[in-house]
PDB file of N, CA and C in Angstrom:
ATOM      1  N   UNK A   1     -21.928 -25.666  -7.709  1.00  0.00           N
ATOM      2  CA  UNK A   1     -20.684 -24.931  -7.612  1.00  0.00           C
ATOM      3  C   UNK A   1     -20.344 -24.402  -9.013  1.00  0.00           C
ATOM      4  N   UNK A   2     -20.352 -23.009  -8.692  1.00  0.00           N
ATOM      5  CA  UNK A   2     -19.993 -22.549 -10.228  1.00  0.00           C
ATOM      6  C   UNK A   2     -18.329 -22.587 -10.699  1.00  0.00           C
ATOM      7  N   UNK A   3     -17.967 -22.823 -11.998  1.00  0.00           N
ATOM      8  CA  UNK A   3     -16.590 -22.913 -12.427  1.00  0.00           C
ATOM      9  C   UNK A   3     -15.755 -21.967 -11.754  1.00  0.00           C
ATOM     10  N   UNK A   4     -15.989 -20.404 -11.232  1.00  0.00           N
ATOM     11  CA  UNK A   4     -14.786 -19.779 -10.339  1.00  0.00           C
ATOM     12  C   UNK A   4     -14.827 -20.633  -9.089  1.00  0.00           C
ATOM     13  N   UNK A   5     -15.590 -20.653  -8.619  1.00  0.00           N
ATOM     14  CA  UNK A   5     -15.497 -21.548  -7.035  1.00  0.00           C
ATOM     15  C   UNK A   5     -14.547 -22.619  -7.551  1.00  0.00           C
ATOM     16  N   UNK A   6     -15.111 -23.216  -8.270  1.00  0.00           N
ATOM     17  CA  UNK A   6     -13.850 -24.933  -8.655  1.00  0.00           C
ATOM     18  C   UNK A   6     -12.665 -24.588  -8.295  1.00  0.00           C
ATOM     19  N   UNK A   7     -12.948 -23.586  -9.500  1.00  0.00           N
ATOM     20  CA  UNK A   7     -11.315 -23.286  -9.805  1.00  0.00           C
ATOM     21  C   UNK A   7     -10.591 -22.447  -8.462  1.00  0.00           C
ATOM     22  N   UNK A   8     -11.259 -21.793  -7.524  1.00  0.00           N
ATOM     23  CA  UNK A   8     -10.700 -21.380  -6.184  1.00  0.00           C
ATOM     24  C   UNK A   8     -10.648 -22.197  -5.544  1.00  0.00           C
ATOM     25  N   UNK A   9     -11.525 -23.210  -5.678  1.00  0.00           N
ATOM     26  CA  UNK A   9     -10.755 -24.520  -4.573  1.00  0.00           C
ATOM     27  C   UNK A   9      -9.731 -25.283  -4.789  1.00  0.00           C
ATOM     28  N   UNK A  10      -9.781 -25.533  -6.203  1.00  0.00           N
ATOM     29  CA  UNK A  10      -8.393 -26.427  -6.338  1.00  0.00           C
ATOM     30  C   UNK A  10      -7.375 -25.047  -6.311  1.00  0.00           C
ATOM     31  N   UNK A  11      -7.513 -24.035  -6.970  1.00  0.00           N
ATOM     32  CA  UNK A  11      -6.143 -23.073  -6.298  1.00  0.00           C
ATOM     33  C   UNK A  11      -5.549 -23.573  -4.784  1.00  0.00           C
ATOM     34  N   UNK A  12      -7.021 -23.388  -4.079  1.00  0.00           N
ATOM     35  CA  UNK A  12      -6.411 -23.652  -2.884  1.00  0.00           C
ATOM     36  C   UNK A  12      -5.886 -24.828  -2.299  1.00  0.00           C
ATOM     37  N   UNK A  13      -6.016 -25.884  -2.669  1.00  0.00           N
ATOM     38  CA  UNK A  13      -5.336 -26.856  -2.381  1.00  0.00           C
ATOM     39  C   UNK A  13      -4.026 -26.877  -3.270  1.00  0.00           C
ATOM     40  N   UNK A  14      -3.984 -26.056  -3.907  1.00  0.00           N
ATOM     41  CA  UNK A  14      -2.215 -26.290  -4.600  1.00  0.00           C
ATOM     42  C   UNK A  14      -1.560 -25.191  -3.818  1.00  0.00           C
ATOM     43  N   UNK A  15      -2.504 -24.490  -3.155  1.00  0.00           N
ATOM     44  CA  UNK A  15      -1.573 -23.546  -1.935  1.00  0.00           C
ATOM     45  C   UNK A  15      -1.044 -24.034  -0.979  1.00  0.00           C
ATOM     46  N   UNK A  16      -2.057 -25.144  -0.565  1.00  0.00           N
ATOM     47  CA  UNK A  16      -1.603 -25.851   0.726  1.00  0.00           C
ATOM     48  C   UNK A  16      -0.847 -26.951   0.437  1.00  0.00           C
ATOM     49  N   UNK A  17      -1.080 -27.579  -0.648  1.00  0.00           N
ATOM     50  CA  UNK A  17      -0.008 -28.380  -1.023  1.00  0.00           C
ATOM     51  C   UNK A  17       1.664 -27.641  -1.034  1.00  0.00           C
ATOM     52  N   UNK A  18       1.685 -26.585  -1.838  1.00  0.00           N
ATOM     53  CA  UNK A  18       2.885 -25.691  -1.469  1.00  0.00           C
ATOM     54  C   UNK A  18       3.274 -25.310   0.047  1.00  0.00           C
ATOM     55  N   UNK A  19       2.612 -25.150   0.525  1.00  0.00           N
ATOM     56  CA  UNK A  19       2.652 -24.735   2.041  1.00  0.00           C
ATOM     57  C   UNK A  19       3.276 -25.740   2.914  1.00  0.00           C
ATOM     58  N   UNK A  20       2.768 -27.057   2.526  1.00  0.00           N
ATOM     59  CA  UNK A  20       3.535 -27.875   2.728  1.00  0.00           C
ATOM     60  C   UNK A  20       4.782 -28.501   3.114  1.00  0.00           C
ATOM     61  N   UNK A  21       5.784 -28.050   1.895  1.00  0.00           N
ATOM     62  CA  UNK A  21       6.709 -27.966   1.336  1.00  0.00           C
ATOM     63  C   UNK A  21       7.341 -26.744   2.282  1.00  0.00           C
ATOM     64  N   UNK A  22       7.006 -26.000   2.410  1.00  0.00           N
ATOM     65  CA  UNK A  22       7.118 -24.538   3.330  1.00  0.00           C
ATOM     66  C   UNK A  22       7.492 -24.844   4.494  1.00  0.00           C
ATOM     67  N   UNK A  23       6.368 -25.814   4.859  1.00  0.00           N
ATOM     68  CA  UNK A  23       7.257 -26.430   6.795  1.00  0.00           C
ATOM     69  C   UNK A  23       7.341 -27.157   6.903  1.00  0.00           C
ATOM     70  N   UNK A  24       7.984 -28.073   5.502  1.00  0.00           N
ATOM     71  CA  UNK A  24       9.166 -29.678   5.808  1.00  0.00           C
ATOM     72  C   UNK A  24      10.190 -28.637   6.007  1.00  0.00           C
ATOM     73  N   UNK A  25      10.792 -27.790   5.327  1.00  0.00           N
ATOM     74  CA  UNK A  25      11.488 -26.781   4.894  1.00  0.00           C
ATOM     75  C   UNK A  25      11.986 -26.216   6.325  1.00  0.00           C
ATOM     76  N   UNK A  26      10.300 -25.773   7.176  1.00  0.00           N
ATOM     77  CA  UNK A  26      11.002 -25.013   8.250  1.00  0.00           C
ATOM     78  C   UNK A  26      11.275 -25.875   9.664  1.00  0.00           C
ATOM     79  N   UNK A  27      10.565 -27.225   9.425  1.00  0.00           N
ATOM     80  CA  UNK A  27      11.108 -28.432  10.118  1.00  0.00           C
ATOM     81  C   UNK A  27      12.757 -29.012  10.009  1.00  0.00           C
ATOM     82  N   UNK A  28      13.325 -28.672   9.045  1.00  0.00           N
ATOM     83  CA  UNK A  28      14.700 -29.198   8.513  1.00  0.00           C
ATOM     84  C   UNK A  28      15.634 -28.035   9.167  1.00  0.00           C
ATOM     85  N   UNK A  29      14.987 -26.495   9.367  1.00  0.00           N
ATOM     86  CA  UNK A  29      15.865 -25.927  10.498  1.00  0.00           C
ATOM     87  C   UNK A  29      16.514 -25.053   9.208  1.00  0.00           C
ATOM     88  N   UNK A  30      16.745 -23.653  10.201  1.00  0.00           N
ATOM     89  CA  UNK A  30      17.764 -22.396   9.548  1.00  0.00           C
ATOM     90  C   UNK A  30      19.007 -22.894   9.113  1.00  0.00           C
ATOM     91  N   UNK A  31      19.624 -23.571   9.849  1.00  0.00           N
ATOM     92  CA  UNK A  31      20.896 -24.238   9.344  1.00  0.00           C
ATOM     93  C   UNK A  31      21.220 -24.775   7.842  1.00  0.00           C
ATOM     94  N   UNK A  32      20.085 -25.946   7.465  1.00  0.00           N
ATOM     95  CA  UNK A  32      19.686 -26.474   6.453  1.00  0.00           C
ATOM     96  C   UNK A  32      19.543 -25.482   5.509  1.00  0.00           C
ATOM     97  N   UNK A  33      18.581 -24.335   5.663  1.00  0.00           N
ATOM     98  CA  UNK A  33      18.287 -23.469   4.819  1.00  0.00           C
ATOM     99  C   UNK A  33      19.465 -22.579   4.508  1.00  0.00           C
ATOM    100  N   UNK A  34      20.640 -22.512   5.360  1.00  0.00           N
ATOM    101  CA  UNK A  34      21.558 -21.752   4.953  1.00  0.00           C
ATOM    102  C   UNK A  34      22.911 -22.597   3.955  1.00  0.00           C
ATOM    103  N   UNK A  35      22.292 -23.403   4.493  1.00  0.00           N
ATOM    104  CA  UNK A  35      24.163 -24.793   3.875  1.00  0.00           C
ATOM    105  C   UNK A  35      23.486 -25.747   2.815  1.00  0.00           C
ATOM    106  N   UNK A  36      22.067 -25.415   2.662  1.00  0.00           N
ATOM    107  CA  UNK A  36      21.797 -27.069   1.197  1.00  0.00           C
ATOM    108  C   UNK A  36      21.342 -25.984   0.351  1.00  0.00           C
ATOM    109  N   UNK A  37      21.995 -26.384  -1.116  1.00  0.00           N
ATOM    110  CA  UNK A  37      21.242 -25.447  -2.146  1.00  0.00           C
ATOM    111  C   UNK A  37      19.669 -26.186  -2.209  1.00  0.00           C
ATOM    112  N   UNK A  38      19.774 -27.496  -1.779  1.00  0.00           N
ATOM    113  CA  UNK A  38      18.372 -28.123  -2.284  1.00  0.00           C
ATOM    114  C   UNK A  38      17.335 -27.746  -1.623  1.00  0.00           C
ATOM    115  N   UNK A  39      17.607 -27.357  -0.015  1.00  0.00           N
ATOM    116  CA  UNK A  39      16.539 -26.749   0.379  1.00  0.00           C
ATOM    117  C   UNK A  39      16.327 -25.276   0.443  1.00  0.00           C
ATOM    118  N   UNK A  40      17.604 -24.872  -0.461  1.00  0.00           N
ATOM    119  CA  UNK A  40      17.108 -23.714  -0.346  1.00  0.00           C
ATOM    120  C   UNK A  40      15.656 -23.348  -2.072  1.00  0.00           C
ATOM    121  N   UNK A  41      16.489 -24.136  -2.879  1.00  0.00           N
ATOM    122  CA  UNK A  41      15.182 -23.919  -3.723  1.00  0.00           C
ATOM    123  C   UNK A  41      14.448 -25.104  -3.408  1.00  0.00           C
ATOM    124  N   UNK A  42      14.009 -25.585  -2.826  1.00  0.00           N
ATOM    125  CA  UNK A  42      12.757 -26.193  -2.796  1.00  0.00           C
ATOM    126  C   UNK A  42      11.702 -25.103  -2.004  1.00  0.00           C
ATOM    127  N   UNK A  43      12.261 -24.256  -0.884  1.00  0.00           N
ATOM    128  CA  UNK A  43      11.520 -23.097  -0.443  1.00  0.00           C
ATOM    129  C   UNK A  43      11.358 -21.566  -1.114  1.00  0.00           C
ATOM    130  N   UNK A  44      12.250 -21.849  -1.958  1.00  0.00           N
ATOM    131  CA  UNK A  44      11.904 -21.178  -2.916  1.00  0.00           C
ATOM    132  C   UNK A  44      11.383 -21.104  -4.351  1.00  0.00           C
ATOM    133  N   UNK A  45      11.247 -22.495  -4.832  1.00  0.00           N
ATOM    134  CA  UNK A  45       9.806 -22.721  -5.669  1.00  0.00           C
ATOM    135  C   UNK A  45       8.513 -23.241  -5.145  1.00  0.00           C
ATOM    136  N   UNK A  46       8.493 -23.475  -4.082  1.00  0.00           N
ATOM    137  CA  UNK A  46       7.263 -23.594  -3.049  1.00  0.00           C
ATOM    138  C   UNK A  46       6.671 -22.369  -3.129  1.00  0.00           C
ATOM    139  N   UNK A  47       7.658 -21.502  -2.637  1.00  0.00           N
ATOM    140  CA  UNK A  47       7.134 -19.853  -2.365  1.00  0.00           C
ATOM    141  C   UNK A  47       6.589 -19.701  -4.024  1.00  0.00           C
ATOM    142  N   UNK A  48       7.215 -19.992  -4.913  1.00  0.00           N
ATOM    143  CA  UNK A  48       7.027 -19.078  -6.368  1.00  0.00           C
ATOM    144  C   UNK A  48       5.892 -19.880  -6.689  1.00  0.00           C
ATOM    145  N   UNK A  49       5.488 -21.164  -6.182  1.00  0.00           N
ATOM    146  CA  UNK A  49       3.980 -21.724  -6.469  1.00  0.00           C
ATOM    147  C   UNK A  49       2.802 -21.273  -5.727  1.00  0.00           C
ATOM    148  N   UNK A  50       3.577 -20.950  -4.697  1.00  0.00           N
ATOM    149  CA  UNK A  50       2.420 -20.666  -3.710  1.00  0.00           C
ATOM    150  C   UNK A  50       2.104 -19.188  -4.596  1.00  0.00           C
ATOM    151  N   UNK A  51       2.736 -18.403  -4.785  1.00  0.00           N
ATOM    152  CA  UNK A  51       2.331 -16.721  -5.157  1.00  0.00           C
ATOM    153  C   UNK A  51       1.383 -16.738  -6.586  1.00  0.00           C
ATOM    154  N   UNK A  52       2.087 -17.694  -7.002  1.00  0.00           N
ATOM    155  CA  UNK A  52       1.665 -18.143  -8.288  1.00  0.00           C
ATOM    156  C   UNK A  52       0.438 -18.591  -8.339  1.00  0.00           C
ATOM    157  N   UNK A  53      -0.267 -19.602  -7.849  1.00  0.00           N
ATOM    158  CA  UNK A  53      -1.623 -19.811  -7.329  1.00  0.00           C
ATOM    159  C   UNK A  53      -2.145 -19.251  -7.047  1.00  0.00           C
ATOM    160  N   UNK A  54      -1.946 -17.919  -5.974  1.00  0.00           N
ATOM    161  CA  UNK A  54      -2.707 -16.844  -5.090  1.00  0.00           C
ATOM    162  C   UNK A  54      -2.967 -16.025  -6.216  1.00  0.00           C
ATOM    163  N   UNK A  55      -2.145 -15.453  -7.026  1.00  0.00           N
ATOM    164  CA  UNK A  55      -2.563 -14.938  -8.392  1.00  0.00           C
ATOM    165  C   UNK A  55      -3.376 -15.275  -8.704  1.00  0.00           C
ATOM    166  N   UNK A  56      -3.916 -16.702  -9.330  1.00  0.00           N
ATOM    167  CA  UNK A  56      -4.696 -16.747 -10.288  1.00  0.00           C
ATOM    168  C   UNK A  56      -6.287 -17.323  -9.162  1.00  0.00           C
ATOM    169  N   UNK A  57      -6.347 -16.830  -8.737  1.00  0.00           N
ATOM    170  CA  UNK A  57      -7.620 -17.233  -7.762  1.00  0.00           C
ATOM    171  C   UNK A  57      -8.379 -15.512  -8.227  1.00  0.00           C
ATOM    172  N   UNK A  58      -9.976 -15.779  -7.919  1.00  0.00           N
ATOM    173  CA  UNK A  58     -10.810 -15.267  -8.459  1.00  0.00           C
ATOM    174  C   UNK A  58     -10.572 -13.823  -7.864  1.00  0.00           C
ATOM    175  N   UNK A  59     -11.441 -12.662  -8.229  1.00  0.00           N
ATOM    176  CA  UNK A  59     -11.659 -11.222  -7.148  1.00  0.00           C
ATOM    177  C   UNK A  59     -12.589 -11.909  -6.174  1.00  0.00           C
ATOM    178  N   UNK A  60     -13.761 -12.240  -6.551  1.00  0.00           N
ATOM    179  CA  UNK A  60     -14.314 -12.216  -5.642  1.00  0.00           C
ATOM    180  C   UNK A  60     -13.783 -13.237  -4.198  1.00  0.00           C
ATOM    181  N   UNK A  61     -13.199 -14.304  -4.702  1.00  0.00           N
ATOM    182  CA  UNK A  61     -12.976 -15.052  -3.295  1.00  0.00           C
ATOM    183  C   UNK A  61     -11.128 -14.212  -2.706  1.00  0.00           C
ATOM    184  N   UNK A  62     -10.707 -13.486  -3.621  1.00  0.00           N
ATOM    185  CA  UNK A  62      -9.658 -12.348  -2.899  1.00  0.00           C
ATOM    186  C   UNK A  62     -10.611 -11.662  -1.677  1.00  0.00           C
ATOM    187  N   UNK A  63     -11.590 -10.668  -2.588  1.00  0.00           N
ATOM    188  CA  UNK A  63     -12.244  -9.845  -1.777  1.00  0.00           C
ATOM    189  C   UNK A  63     -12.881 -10.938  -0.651  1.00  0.00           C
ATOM    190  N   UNK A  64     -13.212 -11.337  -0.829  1.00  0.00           N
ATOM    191  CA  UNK A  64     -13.928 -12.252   0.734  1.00  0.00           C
ATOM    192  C   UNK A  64     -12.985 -12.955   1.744  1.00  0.00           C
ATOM    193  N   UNK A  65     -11.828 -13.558   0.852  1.00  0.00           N
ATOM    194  CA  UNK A  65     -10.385 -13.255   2.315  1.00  0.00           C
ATOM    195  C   UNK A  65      -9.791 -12.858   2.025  1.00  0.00           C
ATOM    196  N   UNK A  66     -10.271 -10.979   2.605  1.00  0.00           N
ATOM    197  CA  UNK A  66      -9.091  -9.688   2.284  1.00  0.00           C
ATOM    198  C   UNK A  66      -7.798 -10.016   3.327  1.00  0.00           C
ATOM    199  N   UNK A  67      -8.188 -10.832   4.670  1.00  0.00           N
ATOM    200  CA  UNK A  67      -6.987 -11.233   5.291  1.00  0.00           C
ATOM    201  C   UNK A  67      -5.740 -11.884   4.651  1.00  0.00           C
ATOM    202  N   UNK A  68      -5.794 -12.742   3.762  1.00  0.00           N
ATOM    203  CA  UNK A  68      -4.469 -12.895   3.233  1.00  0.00           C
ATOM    204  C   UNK A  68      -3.831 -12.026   2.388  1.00  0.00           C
ATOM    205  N   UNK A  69      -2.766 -11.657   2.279  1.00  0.00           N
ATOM    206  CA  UNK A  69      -2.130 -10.925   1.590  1.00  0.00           C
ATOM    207  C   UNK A  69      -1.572 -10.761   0.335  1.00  0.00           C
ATOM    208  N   UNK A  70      -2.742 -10.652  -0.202  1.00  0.00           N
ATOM    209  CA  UNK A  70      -2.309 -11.302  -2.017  1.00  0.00           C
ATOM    210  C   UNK A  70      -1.635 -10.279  -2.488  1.00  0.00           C
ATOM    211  N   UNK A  71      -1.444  -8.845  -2.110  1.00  0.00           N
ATOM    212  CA  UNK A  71      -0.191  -8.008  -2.429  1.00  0.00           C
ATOM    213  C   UNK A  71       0.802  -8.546  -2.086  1.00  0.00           C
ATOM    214  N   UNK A  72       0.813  -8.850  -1.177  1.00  0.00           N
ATOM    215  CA  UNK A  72       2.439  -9.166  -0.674  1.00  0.00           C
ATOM    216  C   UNK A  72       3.073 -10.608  -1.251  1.00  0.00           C
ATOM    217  N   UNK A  73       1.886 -11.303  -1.429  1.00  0.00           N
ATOM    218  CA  UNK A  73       2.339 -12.787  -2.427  1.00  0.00           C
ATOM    219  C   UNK A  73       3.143 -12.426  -3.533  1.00  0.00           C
ATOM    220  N   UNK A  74       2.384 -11.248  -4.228  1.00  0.00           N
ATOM    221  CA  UNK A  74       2.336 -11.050  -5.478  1.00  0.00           C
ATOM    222  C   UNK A  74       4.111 -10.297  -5.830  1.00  0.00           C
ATOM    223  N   UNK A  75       4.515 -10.033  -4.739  1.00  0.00           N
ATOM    224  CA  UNK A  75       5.886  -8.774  -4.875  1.00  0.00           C
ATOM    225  C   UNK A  75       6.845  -9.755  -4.125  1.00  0.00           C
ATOM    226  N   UNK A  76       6.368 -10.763  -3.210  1.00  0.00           N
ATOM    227  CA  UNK A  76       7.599 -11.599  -2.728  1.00  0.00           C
ATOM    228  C   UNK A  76       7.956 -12.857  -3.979  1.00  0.00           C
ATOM    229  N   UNK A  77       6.903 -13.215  -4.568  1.00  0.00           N
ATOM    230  CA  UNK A  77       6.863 -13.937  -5.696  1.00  0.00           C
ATOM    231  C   UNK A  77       7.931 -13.215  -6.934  1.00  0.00           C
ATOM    232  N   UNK A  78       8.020 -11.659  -7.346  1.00  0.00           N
ATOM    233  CA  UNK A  78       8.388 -11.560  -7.969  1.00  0.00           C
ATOM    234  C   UNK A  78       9.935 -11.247  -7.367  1.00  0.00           C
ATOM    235  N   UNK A  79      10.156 -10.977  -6.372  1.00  0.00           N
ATOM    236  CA  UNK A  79      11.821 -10.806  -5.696  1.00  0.00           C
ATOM    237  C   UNK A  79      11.956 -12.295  -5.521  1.00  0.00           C
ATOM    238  N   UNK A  80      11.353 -13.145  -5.302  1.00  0.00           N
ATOM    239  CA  UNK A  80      11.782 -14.792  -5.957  1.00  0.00           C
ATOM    240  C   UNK A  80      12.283 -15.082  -6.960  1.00  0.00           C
ATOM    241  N   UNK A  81      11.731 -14.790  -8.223  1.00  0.00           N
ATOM    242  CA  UNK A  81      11.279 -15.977  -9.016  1.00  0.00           C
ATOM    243  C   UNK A  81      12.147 -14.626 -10.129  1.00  0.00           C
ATOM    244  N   UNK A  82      12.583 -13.106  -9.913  1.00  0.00           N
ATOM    245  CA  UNK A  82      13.194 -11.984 -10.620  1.00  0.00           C
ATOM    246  C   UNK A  82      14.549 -11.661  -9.916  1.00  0.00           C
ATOM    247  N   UNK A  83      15.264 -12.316  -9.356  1.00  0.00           N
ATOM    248  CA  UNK A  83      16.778 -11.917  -8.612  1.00  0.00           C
ATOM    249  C   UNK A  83      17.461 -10.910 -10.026  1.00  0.00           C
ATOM    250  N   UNK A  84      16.848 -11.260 -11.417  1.00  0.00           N
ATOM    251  CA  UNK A  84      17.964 -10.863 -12.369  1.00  0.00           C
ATOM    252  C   UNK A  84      17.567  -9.801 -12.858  1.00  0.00           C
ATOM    253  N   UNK A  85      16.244  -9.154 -12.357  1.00  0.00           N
ATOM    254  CA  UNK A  85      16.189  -7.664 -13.033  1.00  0.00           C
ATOM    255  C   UNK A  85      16.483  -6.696 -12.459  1.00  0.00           C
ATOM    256  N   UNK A  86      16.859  -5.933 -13.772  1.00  0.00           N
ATOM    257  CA  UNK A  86      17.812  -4.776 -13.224  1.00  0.00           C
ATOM    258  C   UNK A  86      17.089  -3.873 -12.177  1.00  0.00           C
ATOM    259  N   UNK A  87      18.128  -3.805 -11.120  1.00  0.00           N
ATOM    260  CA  UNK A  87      17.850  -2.643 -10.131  1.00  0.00           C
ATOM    261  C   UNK A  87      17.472  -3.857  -8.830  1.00  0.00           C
ATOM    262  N   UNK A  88      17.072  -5.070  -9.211  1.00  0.00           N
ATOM    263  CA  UNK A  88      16.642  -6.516  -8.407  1.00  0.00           C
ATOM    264  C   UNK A  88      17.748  -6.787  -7.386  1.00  0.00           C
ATOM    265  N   UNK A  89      17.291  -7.129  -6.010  1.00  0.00           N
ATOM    266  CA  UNK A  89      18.056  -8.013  -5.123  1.00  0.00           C
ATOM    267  C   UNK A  89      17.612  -9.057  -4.977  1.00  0.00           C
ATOM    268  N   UNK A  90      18.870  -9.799  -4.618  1.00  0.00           N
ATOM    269  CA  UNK A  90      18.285 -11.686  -4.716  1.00  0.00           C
ATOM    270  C   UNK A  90      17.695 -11.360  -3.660  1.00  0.00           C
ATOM    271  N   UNK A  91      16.560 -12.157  -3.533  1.00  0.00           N
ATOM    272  CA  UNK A  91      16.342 -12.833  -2.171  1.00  0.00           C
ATOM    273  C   UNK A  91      16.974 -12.953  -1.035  1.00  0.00           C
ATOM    274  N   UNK A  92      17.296 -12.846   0.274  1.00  0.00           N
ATOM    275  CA  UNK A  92      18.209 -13.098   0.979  1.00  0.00           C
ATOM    276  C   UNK A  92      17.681 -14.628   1.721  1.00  0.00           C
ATOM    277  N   UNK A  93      18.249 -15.259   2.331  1.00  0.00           N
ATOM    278  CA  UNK A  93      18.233 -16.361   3.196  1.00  0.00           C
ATOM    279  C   UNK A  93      17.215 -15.680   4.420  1.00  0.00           C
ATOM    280  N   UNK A  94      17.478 -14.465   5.376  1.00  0.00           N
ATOM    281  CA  UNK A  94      16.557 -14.356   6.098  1.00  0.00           C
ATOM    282  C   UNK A  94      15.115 -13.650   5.707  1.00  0.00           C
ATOM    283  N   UNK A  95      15.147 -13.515   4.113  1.00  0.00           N
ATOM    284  CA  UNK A  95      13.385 -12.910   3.862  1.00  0.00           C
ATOM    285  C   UNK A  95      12.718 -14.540   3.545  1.00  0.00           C
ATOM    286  N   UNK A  96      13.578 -15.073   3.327  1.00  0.00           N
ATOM    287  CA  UNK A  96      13.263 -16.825   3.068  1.00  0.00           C
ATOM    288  C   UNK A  96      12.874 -17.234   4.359  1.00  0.00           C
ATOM    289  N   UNK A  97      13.653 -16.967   5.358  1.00  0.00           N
ATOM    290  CA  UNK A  97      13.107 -17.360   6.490  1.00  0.00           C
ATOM    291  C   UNK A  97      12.255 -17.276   7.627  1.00  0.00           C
ATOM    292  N   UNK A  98      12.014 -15.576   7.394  1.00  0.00           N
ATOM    293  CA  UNK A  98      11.160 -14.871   7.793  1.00  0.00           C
ATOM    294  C   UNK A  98       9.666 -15.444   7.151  1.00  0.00           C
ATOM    295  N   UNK A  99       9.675 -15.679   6.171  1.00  0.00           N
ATOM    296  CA  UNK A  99       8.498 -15.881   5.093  1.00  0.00           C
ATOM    297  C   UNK A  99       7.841 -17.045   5.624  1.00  0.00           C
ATOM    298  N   UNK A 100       8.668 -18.041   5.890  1.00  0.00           N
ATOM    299  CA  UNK A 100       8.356 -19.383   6.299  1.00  0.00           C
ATOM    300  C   UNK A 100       8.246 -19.524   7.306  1.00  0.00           C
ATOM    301  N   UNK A 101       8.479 -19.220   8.649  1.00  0.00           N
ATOM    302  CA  UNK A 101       8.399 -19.060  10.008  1.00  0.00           C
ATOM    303  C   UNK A 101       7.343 -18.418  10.390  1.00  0.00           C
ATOM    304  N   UNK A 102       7.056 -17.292  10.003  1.00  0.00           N
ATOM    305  CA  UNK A 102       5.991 -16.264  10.143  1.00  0.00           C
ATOM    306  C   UNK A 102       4.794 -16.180   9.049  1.00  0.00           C
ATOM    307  N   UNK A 103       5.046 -15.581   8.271  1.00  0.00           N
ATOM    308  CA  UNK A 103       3.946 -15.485   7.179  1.00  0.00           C
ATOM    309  C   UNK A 103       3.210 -16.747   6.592  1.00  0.00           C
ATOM    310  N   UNK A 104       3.759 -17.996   6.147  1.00  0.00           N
ATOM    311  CA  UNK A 104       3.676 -18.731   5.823  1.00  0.00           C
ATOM    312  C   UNK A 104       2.238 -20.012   6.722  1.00  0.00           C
ATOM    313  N   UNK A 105       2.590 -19.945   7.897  1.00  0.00           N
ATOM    314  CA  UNK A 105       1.587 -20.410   9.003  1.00  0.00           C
ATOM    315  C   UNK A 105       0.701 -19.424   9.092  1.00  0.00           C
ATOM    316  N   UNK A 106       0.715 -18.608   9.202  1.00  0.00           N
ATOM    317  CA  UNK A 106      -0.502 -17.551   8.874  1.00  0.00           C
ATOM    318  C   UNK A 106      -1.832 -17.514   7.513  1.00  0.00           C
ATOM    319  N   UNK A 107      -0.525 -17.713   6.592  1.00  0.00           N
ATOM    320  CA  UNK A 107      -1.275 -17.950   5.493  1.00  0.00           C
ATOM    321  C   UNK A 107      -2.526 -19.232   5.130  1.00  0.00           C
ATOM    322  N   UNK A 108      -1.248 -20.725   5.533  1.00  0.00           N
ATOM    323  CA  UNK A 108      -1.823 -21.645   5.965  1.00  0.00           C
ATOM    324  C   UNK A 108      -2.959 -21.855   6.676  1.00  0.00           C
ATOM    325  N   UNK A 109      -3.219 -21.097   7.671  1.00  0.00           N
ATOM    326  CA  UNK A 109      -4.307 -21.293   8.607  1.00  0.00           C
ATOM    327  C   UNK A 109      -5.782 -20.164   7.693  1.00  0.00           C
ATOM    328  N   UNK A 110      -5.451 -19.246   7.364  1.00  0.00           N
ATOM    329  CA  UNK A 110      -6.175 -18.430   6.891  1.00  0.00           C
ATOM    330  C   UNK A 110      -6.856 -19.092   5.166  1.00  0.00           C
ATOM    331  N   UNK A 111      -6.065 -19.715   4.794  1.00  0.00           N
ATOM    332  CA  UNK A 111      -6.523 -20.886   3.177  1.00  0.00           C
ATOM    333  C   UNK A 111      -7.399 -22.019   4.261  1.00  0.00           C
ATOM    334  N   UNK A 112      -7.179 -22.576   4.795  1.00  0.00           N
ATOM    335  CA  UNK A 112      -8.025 -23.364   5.703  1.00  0.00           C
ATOM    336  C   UNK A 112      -9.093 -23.368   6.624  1.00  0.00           C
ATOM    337  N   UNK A 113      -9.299 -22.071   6.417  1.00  0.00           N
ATOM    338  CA  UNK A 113     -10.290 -20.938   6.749  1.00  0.00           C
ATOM    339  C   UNK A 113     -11.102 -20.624   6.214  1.00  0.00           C
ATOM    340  N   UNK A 114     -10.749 -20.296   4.555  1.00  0.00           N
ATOM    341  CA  UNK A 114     -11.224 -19.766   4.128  1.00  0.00           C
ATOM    342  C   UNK A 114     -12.795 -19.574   2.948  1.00  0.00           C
ATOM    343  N   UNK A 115     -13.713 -18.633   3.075  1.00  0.00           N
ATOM    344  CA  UNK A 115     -14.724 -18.847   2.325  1.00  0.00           C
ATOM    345  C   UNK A 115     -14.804 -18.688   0.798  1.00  0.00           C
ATOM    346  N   UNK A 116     -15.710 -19.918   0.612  1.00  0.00           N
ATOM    347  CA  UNK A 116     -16.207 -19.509  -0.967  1.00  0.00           C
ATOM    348  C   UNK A 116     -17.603 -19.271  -0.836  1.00  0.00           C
ATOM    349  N   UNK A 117     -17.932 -18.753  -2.299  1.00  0.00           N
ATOM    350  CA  UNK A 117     -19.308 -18.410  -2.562  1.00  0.00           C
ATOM    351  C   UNK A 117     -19.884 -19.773  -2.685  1.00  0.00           C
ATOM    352  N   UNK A 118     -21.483 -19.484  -2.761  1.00  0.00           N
ATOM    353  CA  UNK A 118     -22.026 -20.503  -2.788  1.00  0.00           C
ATOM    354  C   UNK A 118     -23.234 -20.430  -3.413  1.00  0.00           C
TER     355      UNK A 118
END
């Protein structure tokens, strides 16, 4: 196993480790996510780890699962983790929730899926 592979595998287990965190989050219910500040950033530094990881993973194992959406990691990560730059909207509660309900299990299944070189 050459050093990018390593290093794409443990990426990926700090994805799924984040992911994690993603559906205790969406187990605890919309409610929760709207009334606890705690869960609301815990799903939202989950999210900013998870994007954060997907970043630094190799081209080539991007290009080989073009199915996940490492654009879209890359721009929901920064409307996360950037509420304060100018022209910026926070985050809302339902792109938080949308993210985690939908995208998030998708993602999950597709990292658990997914190929490395060999």
């Amino acid at each position: 196993m050459n050093e990018f592979e390593q290093r794409d595998r443990f990426l990926v287990d700090e994805m799924l480790r984040h992911l994690e965190v993603v559906a205790l989050e969406v187990r605890g219910g919309r409610d929760r996510l709207e009334t606890s500040a705690e869960a609301r950033y815990a799903l939202e530094h989950a999210t900013e780890m998870l994007a954060e990881a997907a970043e630094k993973t190799s081209r080539p194992f991007k290009t080989t699962n073009s199915r996940i959406p490492w654009k879209g990691l890359r721009k929901f990560r920064h409307d996360v983790a950037h509420p304060y730059d100018t022209g910026a909207a926070p985050i809302t509660i339902e792109q938080l929730w949308r993210f985690a309900r939908n995208d998030a299990p998708r993602i999950n299944r597709q990292l658990r899926t997914a190929k490395f070189s060999t």
